[in-house]
N, C-alpha and C. Protein backbone atom coordinates (compact mmCIF):
# COMPACT_ATOMS: atom_id res chain seq x y z
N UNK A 1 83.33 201.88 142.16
CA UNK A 1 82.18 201.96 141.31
C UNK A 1 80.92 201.47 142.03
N UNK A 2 81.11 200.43 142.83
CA UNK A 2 79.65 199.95 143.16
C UNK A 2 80.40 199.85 144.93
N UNK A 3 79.27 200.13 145.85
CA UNK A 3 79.89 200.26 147.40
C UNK A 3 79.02 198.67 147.76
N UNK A 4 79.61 197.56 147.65
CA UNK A 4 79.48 196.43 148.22
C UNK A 4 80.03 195.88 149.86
N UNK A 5 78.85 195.75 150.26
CA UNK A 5 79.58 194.68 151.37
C UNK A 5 80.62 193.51 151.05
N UNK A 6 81.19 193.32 152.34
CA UNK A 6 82.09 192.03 152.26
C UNK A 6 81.16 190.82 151.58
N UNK A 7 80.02 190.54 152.33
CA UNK A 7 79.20 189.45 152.05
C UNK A 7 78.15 189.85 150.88
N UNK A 8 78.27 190.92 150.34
CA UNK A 8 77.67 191.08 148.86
C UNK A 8 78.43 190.56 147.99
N UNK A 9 79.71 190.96 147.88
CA UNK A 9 80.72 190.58 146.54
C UNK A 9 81.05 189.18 147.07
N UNK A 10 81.26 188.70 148.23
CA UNK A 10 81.01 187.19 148.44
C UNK A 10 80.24 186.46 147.64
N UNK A 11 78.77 186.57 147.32
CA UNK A 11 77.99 186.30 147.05
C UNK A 11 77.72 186.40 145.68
N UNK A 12 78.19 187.29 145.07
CA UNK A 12 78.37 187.94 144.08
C UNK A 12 79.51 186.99 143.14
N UNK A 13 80.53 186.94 143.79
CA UNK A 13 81.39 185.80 143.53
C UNK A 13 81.05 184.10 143.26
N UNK A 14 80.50 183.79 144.29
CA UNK A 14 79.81 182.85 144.37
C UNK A 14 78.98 182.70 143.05
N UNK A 15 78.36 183.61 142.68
CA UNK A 15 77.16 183.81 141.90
C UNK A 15 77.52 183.34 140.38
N UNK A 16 78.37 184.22 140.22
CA UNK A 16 79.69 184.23 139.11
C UNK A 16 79.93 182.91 139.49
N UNK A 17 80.66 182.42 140.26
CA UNK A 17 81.28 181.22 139.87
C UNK A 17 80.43 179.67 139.33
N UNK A 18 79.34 179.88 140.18
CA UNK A 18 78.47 179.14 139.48
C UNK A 18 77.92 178.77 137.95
N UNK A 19 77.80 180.06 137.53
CA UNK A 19 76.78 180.54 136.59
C UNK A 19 78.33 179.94 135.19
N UNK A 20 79.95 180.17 135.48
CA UNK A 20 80.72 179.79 134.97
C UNK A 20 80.89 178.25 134.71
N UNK A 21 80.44 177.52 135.93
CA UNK A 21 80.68 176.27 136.04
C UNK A 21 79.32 175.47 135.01
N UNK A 22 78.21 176.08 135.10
CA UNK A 22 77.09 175.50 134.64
C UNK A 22 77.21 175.74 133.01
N UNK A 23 77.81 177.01 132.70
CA UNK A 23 78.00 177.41 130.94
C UNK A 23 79.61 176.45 130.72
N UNK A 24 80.15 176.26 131.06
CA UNK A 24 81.18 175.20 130.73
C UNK A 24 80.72 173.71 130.71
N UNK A 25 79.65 172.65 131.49
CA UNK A 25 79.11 172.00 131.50
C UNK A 25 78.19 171.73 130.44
N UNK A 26 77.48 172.95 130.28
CA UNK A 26 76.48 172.86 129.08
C UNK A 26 77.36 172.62 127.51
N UNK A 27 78.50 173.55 127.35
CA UNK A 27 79.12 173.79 126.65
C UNK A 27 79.94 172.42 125.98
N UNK A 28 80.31 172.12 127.20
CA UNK A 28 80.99 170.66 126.95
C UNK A 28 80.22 169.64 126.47
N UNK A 29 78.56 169.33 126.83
CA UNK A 29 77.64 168.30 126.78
C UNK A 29 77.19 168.47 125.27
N UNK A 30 77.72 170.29 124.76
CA UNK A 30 77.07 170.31 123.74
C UNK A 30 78.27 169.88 122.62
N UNK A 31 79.50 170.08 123.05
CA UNK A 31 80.49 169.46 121.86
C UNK A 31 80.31 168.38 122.13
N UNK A 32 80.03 167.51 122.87
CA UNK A 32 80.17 165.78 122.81
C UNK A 32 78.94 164.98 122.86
N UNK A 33 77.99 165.07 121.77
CA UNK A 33 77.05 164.46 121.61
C UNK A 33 76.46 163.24 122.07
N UNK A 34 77.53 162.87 121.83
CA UNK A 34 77.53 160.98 121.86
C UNK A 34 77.86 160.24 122.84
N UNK A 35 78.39 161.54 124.02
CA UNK A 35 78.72 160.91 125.19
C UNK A 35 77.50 160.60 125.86
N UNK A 36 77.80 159.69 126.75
CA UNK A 36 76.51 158.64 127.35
C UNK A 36 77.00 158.23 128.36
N UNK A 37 76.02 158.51 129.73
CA UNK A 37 76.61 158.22 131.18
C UNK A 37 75.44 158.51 131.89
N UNK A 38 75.94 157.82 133.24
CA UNK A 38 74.31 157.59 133.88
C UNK A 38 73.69 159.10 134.29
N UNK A 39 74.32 160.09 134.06
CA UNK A 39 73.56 161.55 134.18
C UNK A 39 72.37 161.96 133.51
N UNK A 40 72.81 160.81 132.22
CA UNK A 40 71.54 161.49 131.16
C UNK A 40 70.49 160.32 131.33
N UNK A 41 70.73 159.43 131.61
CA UNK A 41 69.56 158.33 132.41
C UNK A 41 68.48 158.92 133.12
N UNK A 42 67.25 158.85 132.87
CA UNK A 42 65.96 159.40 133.41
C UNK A 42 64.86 158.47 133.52
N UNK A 43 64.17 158.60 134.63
CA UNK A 43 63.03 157.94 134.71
C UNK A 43 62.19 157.69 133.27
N UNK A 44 61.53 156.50 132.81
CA UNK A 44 60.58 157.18 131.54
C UNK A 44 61.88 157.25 130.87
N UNK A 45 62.99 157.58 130.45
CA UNK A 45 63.98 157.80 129.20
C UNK A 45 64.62 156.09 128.92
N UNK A 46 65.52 155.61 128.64
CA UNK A 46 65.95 154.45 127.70
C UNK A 46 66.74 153.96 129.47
N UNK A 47 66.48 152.45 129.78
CA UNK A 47 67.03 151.96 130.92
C UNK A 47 67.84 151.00 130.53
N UNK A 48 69.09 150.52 131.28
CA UNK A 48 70.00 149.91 131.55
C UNK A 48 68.88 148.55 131.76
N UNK A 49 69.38 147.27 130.83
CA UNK A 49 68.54 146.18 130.77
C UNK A 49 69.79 145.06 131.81
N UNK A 50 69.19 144.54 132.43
CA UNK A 50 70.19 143.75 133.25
C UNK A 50 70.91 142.60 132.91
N UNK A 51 69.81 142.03 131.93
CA UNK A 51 70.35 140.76 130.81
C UNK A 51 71.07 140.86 129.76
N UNK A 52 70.90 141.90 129.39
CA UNK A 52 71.47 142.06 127.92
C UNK A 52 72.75 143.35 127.91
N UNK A 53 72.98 144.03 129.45
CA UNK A 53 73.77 144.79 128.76
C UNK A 53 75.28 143.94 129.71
N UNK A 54 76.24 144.91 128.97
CA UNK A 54 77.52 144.36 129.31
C UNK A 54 78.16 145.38 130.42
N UNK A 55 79.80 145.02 130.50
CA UNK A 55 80.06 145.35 131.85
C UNK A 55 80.22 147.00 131.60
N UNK A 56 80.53 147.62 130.07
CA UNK A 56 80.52 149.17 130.14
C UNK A 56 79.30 150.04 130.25
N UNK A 57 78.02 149.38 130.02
CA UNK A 57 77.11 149.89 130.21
C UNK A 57 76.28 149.66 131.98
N UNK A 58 77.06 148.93 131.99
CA UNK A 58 76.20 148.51 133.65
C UNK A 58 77.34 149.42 134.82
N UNK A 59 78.16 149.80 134.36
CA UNK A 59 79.69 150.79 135.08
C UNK A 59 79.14 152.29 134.34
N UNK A 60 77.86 152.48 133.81
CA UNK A 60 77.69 153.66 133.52
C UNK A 60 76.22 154.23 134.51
N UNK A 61 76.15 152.89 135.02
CA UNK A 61 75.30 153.39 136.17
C UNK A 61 75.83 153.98 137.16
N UNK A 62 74.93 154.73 138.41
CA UNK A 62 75.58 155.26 139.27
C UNK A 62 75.93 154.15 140.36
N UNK A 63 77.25 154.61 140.97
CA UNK A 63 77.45 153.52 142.01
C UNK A 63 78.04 152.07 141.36
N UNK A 64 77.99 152.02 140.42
CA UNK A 64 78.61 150.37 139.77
C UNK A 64 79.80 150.88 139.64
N UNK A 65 80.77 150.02 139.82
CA UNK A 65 82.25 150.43 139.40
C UNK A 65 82.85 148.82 138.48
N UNK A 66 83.91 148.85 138.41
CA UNK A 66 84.29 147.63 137.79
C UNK A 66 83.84 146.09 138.21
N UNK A 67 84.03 146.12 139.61
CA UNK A 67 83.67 144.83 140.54
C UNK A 67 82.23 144.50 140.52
N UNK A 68 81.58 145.91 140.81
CA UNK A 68 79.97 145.39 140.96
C UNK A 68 79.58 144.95 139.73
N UNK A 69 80.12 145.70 138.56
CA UNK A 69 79.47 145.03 137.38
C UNK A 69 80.21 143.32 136.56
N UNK A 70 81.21 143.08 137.15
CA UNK A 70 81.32 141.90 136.78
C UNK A 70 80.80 141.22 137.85
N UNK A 71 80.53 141.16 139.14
CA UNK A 71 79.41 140.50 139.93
C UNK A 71 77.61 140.24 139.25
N UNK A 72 77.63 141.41 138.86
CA UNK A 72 75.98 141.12 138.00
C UNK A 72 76.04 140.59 137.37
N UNK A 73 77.43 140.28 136.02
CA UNK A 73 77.40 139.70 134.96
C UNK A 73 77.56 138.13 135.50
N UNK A 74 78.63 137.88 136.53
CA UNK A 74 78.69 136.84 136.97
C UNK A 74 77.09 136.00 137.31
N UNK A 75 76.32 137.00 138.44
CA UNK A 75 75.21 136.32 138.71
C UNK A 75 74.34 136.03 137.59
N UNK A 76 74.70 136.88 136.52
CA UNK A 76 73.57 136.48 135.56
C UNK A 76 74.33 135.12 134.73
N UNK A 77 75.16 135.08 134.29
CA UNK A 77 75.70 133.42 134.39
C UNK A 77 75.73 132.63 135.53
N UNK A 78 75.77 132.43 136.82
CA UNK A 78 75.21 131.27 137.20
C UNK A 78 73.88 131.24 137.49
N UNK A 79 72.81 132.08 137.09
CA UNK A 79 71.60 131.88 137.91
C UNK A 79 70.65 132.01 136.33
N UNK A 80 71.08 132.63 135.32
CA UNK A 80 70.65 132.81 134.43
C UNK A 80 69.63 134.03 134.54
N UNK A 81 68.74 134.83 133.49
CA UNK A 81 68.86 136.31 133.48
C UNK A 81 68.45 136.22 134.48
N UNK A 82 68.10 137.81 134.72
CA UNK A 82 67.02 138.51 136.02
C UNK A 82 65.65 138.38 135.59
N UNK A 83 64.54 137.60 136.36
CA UNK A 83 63.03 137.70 136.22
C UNK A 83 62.54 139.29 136.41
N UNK A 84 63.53 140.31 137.75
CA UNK A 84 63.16 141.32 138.09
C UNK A 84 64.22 142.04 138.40
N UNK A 85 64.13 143.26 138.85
CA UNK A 85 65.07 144.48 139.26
C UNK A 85 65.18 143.84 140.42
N UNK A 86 64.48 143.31 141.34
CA UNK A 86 64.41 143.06 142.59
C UNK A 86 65.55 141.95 142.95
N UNK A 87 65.76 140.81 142.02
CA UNK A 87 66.64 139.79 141.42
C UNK A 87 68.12 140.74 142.41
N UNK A 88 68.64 141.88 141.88
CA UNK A 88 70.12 142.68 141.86
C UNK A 88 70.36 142.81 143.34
N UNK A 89 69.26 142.37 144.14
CA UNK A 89 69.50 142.53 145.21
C UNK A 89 70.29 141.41 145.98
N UNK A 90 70.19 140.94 145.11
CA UNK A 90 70.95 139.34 145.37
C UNK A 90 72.42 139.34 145.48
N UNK A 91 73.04 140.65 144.02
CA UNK A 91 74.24 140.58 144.08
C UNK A 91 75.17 140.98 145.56
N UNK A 92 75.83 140.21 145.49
CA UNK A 92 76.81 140.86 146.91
C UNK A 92 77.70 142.40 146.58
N UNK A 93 77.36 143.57 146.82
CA UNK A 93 77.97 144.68 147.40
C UNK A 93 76.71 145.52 146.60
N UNK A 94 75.11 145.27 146.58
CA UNK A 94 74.10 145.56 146.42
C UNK A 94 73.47 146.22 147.47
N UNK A 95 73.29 146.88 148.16
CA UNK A 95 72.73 147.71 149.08
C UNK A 95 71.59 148.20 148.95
N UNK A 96 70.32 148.17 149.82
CA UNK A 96 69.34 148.86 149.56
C UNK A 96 69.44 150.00 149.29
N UNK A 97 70.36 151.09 149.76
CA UNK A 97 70.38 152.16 149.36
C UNK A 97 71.01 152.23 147.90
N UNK A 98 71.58 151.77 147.61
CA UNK A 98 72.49 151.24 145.90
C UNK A 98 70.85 150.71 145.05
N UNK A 99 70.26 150.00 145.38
CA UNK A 99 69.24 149.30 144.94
C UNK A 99 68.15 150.46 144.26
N UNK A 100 68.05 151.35 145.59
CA UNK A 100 66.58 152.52 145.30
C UNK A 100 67.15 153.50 144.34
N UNK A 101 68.95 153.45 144.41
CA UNK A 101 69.44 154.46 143.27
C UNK A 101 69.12 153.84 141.76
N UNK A 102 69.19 153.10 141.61
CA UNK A 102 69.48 152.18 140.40
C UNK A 102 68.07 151.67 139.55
N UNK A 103 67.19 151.82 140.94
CA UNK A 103 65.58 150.99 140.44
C UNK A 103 64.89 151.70 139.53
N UNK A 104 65.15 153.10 139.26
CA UNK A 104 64.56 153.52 137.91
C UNK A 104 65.46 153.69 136.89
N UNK A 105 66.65 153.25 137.03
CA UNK A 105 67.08 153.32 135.97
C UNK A 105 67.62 152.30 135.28
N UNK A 106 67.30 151.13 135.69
CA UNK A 106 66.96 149.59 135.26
C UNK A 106 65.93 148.72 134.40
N UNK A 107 66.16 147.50 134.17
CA UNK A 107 65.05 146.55 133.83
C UNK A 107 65.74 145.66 133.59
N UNK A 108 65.11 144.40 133.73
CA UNK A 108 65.31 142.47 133.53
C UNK A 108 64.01 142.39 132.63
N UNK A 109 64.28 142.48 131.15
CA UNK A 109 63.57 142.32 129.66
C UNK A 109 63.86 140.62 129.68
């Protein structure tokens, strides 16, 4: 029916497979309302407070896993809250590059 190159229907494929992966994604985000994870975190949108939140919301950032976030919680009991975002740099397995991910989607209220 259609005289395609090898690297047309490649592409073509490709194309398709994408376009499948992105309507299943949407699809899914749209049955589960209420789900909440650091994807939907945006500059300007609602930030992860460093004092006040707990260890499931601070493991919904990117890059926090179980350890880093009971390390924050820890530092924020012995040192008492964060004055600043800048403060997290303190924690041990904090990385500048971990740091610049995280800095807009933070705050010490």
């Amino acid at each position: 029916m259609f005289d395609l190159t090898t690297q047309e229907r490649k592409a073509l494929i490709f194309l398709l497979a994408a376009a499948s992966i992105g309507f299943a994604f949407d699809l899914f985000s749209k049955s589960n309302p209420g789900l909440k994870s650091w994807a939907s975190l945006r500059p300007g949108s609602k930030t992860v407070d460093l004092n006040s939140s707990g260890k499931k919301e601070l493991m919904a950032l990117p890059g926090i896993g179980e350890k880093l976030a009971l390390r924050i919680l820890e530092h924020r009991s012995e040192n008492g809250n964060f004055t600043s975002i800048d403060e997290l740099k303190e924690v041990k397995g904090i990385t500048e590059y971990r740091y610049r991910r995280l800095c807009d989607l933070i705050c010490a209220q």
